[in-house]
N, C-alpha and C. Protein backbone atom coordinates (compact mmCIF):
# COMPACT_ATOMS: atom_id res chain seq x y z
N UNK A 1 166.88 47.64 126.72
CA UNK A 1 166.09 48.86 126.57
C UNK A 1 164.60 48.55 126.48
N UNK A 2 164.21 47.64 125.65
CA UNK A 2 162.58 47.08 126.03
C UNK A 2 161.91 46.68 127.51
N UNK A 3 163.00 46.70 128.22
CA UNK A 3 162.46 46.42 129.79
C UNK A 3 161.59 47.85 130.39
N UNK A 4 162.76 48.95 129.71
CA UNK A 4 162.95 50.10 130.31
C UNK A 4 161.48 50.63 129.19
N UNK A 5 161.24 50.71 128.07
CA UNK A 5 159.84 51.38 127.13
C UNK A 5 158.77 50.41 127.85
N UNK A 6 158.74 49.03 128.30
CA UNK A 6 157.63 48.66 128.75
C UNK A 6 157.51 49.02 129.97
N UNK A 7 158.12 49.24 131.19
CA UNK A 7 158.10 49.94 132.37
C UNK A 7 157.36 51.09 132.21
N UNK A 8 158.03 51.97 131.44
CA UNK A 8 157.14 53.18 130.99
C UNK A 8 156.05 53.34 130.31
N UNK A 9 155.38 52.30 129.35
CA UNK A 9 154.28 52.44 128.82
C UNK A 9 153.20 51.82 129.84
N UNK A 10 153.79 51.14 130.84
CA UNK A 10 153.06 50.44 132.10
C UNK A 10 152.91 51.71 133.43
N UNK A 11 153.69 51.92 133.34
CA UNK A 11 153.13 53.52 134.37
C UNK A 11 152.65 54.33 133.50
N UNK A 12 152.94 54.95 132.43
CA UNK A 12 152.24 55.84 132.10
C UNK A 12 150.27 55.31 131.92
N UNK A 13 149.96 54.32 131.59
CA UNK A 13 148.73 53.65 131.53
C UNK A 13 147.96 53.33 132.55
N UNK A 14 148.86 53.36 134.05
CA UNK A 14 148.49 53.56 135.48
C UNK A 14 147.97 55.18 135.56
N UNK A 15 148.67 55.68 135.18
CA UNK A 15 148.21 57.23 135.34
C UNK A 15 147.26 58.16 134.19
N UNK A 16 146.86 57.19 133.22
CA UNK A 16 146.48 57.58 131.94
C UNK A 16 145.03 58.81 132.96
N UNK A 17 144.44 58.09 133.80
CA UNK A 17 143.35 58.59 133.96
C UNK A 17 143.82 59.87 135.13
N UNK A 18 143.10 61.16 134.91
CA UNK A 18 143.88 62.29 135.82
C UNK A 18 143.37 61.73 137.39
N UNK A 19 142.42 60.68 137.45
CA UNK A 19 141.60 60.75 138.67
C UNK A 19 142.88 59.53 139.24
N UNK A 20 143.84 59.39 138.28
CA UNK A 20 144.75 58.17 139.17
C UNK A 20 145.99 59.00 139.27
N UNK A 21 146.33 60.13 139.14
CA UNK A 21 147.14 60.49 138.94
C UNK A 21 147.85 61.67 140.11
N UNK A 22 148.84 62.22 140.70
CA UNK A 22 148.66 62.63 141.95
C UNK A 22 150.37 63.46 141.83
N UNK A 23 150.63 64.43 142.67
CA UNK A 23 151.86 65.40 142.67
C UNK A 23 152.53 65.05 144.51
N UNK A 24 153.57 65.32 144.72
CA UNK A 24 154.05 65.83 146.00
C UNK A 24 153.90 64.34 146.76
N UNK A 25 153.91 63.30 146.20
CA UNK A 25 153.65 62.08 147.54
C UNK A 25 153.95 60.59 146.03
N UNK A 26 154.30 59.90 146.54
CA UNK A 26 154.32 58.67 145.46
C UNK A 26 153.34 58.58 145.39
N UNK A 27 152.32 57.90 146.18
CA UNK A 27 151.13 57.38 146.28
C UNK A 27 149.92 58.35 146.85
N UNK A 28 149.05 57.90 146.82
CA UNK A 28 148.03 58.50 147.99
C UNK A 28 146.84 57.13 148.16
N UNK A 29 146.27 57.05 149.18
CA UNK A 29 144.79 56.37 149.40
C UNK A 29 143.81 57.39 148.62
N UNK A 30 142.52 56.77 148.68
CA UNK A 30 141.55 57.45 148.56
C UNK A 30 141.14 58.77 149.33
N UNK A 31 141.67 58.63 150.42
CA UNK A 31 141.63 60.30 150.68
C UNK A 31 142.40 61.09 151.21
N UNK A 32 143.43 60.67 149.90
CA UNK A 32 144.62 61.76 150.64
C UNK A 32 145.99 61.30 151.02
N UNK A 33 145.90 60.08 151.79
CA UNK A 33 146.84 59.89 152.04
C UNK A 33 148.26 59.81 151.68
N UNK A 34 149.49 59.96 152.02
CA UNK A 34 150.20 59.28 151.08
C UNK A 34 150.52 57.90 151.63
N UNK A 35 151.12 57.27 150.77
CA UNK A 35 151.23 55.54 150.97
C UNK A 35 152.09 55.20 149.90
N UNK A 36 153.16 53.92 150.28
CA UNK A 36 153.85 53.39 149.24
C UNK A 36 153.51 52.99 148.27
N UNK A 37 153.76 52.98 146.58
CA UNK A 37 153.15 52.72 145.68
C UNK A 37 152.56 51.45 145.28
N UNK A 38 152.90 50.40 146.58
CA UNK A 38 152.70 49.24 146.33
C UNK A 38 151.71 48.36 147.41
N UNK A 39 151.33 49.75 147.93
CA UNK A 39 150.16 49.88 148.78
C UNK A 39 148.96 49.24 148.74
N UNK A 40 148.30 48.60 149.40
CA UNK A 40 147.04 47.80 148.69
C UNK A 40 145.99 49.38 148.46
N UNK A 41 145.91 49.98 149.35
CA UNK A 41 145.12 51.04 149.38
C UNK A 41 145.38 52.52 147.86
N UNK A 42 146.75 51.81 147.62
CA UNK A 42 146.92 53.41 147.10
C UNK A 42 145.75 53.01 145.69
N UNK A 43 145.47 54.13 145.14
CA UNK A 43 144.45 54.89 144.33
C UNK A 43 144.81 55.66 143.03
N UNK A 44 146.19 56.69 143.51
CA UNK A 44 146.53 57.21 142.66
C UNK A 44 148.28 57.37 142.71
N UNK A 45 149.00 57.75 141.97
CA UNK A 45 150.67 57.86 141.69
C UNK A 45 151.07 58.91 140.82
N UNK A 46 152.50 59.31 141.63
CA UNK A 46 152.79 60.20 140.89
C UNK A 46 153.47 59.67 139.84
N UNK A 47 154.21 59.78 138.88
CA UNK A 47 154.82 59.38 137.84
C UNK A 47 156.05 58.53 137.92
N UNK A 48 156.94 59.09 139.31
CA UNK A 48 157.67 57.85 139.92
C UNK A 48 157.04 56.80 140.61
N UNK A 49 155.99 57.31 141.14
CA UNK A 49 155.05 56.50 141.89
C UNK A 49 154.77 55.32 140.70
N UNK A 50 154.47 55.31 140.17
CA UNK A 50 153.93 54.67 139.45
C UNK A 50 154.83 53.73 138.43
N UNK A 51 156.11 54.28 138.17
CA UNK A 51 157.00 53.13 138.19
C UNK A 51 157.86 52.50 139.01
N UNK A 52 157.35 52.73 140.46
CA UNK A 52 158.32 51.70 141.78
C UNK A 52 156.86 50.78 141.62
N UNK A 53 155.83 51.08 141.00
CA UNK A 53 154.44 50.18 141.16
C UNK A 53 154.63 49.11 140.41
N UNK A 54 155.26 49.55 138.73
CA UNK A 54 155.19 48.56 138.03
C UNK A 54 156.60 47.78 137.84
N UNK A 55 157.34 48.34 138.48
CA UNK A 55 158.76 47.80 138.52
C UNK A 55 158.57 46.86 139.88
N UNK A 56 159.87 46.00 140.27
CA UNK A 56 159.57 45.52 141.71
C UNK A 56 161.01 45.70 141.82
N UNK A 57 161.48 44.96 143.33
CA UNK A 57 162.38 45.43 144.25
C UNK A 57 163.98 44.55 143.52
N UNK A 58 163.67 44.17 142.46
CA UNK A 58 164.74 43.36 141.77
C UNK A 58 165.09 44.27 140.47
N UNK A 59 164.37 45.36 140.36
CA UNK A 59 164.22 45.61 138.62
C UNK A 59 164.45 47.63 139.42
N UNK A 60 165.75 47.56 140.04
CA UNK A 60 165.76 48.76 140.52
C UNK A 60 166.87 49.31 139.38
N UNK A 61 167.44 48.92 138.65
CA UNK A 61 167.92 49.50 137.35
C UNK A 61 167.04 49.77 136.85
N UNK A 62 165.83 49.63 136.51
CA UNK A 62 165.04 49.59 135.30
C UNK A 62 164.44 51.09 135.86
N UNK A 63 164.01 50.85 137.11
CA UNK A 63 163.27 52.17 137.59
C UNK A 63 164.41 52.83 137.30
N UNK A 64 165.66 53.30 138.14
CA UNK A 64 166.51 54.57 137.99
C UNK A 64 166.63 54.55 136.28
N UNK A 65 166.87 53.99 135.74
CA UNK A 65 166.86 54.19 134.10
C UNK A 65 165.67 54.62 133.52
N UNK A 66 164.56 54.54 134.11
CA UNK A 66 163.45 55.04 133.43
C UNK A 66 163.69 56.63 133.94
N UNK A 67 163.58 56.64 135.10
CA UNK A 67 163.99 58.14 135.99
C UNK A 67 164.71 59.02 134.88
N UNK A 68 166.12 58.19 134.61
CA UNK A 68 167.03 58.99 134.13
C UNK A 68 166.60 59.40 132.23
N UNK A 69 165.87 58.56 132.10
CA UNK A 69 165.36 58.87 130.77
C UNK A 69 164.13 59.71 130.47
N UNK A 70 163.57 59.61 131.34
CA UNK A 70 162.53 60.58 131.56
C UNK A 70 163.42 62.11 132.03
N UNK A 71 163.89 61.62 132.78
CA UNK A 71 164.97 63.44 133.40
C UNK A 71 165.66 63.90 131.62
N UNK A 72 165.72 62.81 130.89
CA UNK A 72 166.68 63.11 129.61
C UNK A 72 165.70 64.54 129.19
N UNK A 73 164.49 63.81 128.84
CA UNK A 73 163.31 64.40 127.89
C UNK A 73 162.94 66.00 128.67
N UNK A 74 162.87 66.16 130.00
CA UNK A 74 162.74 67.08 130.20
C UNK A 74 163.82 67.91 130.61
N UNK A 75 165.07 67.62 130.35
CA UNK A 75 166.21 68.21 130.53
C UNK A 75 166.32 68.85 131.99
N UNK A 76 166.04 68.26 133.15
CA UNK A 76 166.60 68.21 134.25
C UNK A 76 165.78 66.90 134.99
N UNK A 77 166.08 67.04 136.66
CA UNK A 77 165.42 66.33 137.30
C UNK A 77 164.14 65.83 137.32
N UNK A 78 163.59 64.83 137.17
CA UNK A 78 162.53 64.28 136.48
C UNK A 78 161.44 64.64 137.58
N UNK A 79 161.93 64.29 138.81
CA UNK A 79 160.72 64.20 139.92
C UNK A 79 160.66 66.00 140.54
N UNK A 80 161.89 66.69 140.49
CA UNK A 80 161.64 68.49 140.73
C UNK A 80 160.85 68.68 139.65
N UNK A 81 160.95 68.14 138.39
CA UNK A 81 160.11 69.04 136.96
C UNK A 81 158.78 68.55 137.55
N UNK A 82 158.31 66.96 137.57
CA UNK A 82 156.72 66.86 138.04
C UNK A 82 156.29 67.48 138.92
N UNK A 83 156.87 67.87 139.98
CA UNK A 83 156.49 68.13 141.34
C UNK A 83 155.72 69.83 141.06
N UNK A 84 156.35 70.17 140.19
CA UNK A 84 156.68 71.67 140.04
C UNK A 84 155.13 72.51 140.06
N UNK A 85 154.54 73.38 140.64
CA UNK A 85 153.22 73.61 141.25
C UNK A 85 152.31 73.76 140.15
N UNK A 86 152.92 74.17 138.77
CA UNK A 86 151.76 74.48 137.78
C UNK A 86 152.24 73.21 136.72
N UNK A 87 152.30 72.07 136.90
CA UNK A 87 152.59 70.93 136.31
C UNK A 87 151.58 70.30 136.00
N UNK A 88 151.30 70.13 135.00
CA UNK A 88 149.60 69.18 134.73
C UNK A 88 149.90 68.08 134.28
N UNK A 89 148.60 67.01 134.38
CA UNK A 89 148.71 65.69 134.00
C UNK A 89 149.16 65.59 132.64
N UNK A 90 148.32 66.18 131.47
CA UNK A 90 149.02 66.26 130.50
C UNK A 90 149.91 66.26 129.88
N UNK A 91 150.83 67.54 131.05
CA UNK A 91 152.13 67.58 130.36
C UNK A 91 152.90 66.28 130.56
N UNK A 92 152.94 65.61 132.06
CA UNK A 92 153.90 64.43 132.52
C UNK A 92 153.12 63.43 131.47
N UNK A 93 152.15 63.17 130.73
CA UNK A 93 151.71 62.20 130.35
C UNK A 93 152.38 62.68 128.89
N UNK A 94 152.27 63.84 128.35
CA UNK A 94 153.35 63.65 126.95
C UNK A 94 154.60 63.75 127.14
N UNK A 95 155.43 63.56 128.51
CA UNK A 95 157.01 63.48 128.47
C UNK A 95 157.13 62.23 128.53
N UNK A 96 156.62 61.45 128.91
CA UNK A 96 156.02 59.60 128.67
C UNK A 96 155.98 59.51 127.27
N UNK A 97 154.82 59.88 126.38
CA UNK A 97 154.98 59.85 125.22
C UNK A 97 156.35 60.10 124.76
N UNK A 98 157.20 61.21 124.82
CA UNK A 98 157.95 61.51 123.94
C UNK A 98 159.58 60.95 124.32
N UNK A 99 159.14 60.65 126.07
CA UNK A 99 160.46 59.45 126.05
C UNK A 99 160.34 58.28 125.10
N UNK A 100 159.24 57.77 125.23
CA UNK A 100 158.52 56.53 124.84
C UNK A 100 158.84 56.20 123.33
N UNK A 101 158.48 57.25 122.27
CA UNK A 101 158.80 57.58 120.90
C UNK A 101 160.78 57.32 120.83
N UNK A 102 161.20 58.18 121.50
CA UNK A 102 162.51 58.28 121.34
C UNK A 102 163.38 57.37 121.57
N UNK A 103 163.01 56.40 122.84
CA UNK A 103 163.57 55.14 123.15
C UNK A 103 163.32 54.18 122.09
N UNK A 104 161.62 54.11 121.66
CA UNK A 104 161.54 52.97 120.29
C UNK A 104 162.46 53.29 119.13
N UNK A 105 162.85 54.76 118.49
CA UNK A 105 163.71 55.07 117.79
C UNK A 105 165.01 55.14 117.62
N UNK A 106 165.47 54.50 119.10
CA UNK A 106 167.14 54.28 119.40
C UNK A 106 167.30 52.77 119.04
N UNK A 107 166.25 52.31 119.32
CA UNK A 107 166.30 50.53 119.19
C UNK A 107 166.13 50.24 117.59
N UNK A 108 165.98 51.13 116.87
CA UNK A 108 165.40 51.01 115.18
C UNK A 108 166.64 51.49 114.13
């Protein structure tokens, strides 16, 4: 489970800033684009984006388990809830928090 809270405290800290942070595409370039999260170019991520960034191509449990723990906190699909048109940085940045809290409190 510490694989899975540091994954997440590692994307969420990728996205801490709203100017890195992005809806509807994993990635984007600087203007716009979208691009894989592991993109030399990308700029900003969406919240999955941003943990296929800090995860790699061996640690694909860790991502779907973060997914699925994050989907816990907001009680459905993790990437339909972000996507969702009036979704703000804020909010995806305290469902991070409050996975984040809840996972350290299962391990305690």
């Amino acid at each position: 489970m510490e694989d899975i809270i540091s994954a997440l405290k590692e994307a969420r800290e990728l996205i801490t800033d709203h100017s890195k942070w992005c809806k509807g595409a994993f990635a984007r370039d600087r203007v716009g684009i979208p691009v894989f999260p592991v993109d030399v170019n990308a700029c900003c991520w969406c919240a999955e984006g941003a943990l296929g960034k800090v995860t790699t191509e061996n640690e694909n449990y860790c991502l779907n388990e973060c997914k699925t723990q994050l989907s816990k906190t907001v009680g459905r699909h993790f990437t339909f809830w972000h996507d969702a048109d009036k979704r703000t940085h804020e909010e995806v940045l305290e469902v991070f928090d409050k996975t984040i809290r809840r996972l350290e409190s299962e391990l305690h």
